[in-house]
C-alpha atoms as a PDB file:
ATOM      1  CA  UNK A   1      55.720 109.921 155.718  1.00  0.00           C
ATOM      2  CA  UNK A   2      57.644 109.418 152.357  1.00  0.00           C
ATOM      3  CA  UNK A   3      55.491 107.903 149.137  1.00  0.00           C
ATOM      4  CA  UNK A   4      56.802 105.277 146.580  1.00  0.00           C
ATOM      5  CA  UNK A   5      54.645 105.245 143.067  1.00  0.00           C
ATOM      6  CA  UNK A   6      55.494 101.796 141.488  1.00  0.00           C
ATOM      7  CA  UNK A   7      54.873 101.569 137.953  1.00  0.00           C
ATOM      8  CA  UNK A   8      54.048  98.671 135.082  1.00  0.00           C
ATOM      9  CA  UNK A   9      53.040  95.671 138.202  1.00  0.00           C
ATOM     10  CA  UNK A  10      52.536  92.457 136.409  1.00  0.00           C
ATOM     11  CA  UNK A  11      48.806  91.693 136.183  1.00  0.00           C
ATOM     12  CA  UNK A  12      48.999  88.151 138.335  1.00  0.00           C
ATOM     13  CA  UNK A  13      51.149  90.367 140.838  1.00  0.00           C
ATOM     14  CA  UNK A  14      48.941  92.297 141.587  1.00  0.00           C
ATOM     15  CA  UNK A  15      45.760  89.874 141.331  1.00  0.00           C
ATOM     16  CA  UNK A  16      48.419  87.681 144.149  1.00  0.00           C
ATOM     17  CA  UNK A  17      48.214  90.827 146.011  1.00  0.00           C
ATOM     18  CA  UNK A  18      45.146  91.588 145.748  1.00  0.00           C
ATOM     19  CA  UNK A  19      44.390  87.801 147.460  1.00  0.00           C
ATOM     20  CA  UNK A  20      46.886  88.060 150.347  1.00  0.00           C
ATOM     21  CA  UNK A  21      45.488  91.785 151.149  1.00  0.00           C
ATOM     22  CA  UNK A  22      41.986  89.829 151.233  1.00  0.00           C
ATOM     23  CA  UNK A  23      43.328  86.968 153.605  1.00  0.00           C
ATOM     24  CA  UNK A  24      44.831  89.372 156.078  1.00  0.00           C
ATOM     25  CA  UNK A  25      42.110  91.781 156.105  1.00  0.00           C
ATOM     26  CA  UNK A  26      43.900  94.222 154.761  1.00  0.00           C
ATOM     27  CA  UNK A  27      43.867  96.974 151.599  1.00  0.00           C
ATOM     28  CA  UNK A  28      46.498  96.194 149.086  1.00  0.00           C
ATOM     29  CA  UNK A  29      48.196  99.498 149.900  1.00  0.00           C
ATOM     30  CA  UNK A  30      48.211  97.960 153.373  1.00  0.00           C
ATOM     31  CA  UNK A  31      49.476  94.447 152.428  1.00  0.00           C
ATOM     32  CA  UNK A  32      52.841  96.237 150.224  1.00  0.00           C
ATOM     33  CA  UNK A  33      53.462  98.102 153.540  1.00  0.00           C
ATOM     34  CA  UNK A  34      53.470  94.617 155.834  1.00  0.00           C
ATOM     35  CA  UNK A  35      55.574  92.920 152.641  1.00  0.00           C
ATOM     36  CA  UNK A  36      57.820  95.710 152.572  1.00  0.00           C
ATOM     37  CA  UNK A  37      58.566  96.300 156.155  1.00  0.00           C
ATOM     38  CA  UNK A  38      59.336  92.884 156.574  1.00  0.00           C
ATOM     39  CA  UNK A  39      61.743  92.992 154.021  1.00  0.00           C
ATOM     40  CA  UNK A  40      62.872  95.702 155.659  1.00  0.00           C
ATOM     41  CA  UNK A  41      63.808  93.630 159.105  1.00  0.00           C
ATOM     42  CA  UNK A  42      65.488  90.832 156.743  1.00  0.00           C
ATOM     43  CA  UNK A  43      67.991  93.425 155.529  1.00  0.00           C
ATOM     44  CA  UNK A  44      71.330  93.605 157.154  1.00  0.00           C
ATOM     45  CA  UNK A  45      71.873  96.742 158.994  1.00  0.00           C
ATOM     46  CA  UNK A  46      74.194  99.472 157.419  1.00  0.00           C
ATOM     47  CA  UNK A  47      77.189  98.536 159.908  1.00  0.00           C
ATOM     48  CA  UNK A  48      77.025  94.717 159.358  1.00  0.00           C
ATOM     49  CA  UNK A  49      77.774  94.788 155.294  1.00  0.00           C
ATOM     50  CA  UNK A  50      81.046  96.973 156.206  1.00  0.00           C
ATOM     51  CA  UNK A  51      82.462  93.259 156.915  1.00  0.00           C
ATOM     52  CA  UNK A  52      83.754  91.178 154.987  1.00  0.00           C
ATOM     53  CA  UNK A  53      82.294  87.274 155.253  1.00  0.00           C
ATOM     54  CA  UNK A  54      85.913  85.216 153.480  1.00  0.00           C
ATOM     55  CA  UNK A  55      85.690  81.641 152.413  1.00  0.00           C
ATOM     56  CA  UNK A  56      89.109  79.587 152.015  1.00  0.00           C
ATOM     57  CA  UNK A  57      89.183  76.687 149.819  1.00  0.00           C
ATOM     58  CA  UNK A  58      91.636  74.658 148.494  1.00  0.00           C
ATOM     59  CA  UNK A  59      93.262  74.718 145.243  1.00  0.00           C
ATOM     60  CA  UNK A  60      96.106  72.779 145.545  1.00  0.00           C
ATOM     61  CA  UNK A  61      97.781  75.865 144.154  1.00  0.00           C
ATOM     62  CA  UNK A  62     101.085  76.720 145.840  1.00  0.00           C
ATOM     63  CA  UNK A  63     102.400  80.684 146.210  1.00  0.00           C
ATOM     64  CA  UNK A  64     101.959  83.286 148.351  1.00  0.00           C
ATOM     65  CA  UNK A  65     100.465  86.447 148.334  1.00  0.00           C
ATOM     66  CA  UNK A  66     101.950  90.083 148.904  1.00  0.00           C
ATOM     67  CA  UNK A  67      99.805  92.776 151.132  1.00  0.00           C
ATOM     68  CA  UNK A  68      99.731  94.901 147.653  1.00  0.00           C
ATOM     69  CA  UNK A  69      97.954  91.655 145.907  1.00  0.00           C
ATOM     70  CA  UNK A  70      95.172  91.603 148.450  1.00  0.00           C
ATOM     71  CA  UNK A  71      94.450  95.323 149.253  1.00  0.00           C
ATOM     72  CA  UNK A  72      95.542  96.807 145.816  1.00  0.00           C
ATOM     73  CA  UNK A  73      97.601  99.827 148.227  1.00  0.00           C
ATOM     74  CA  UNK A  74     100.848 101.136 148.635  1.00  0.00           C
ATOM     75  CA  UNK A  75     101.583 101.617 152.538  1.00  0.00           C
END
């Protein structure tokens, strides 16, 4: 299994960690594996952020838009 070494942790981070290790009955090692993984399961997976999420709002701007403006190509 792969290692991460994190350096310079605040003191009242880790004292924080220290208590939520202690109210799950866990080490603090243990407790920055359960925070992390469940980070982990929040993140989006790899083929989701190859969308693209578009909001439309309205100016009151008139004009129009060319292919070129949008995707910066030549076809």
């Amino acid at each position: 299994m792969k290692s991460i070494h994190v350096r310079d942790i605040d003191p009242v981070v880790l004292s924080r960690l220290q208590t939520l290790a202690r109210l799950h009955h866990r080490s603090v090692q243990g407790e920055i594996r359960a925070i992390l993984a469940e980070a982990a399961r929040r993140a989006p997976e790899e083929h989701e952020s190859d969308h693209l999420n578009l909001v439309t709002v309205e100016t009151g701007a008139i004009g129009t838009f060319r292919r070129e403006d949008l995707y910066d190509d030549a076809r």
